[in-house]
Protein backbone atom coordinates (compact mmCIF):
# COMPACT_ATOMS: atom_id res chain seq x y z
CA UNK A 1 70.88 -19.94 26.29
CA UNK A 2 67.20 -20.46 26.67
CA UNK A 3 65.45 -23.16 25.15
CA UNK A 4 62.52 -23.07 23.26
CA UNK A 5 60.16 -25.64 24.73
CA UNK A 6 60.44 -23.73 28.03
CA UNK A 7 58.07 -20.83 26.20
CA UNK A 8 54.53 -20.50 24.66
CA UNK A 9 54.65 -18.57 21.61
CA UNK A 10 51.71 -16.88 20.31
CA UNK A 11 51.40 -15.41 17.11
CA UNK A 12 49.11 -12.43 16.46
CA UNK A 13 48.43 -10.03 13.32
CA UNK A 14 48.91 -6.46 14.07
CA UNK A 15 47.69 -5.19 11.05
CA UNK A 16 47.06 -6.90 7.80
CA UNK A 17 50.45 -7.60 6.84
CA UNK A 18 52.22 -7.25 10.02
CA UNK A 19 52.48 -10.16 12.68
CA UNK A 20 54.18 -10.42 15.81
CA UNK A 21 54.71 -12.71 18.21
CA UNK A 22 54.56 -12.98 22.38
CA UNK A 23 56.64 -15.12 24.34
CA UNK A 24 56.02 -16.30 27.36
CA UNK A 25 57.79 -18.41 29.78
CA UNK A 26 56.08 -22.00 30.81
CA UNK A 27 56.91 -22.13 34.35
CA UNK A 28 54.71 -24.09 37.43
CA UNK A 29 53.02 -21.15 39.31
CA UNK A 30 54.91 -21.95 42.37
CA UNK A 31 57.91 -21.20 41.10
CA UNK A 32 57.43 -17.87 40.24
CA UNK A 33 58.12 -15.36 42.87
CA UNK A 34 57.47 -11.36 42.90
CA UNK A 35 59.76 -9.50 40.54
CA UNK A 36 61.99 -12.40 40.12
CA UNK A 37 60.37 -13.92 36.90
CA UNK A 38 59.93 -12.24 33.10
CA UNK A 39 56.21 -12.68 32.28
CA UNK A 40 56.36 -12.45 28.60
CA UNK A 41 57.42 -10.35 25.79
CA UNK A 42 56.92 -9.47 22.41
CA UNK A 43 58.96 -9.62 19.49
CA UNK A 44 60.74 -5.69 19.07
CA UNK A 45 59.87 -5.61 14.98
CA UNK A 46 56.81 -6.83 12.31
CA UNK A 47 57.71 -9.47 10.27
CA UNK A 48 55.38 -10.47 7.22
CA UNK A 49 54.14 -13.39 8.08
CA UNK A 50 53.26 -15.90 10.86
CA UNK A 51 55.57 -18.30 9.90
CA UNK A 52 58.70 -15.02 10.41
CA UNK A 53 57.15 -14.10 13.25
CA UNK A 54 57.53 -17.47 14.92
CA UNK A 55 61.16 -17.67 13.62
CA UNK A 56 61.64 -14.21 15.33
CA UNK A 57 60.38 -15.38 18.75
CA UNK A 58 62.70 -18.65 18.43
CA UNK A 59 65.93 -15.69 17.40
CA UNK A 60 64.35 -14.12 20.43
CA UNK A 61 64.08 -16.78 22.65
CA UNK A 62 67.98 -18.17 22.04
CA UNK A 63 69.35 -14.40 22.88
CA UNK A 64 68.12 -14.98 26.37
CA UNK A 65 70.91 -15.51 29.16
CA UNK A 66 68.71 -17.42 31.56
């Protein structure tokens, strides 16, 4: 299970109403190597506010087998 200090999470309003979030892991540039690391992601559905989105990336972010 992935922790959640390991990832920046960025909030960001779609549309008025409708916020997702991106999530992207925190990791020191020379660790990453070509097509070995996920870049980011975004949460799959809207939620209605920031605060839902952010608890969507955490759901998110605990789902990954890393």
């Amino acid at each position: 299970m992935a922790k959640a200090s390991d990832y920046r999470i960025v909030t960001f309003q779609r549309q008025p109403g409708l916020w997702r979030a991106n999530m992207t892991p925190i990791v020191p540039p020379a660790t990453i190597m070509r097509g070995a690391a996920i870049r980011g992601f975004v949460t799959a559905e809207d939620s209605k506010s920031e605060e839902d989105a952010l608890i969507a990336a955490n759901r998110a972010i605990r789902q990954l087998d890393v």
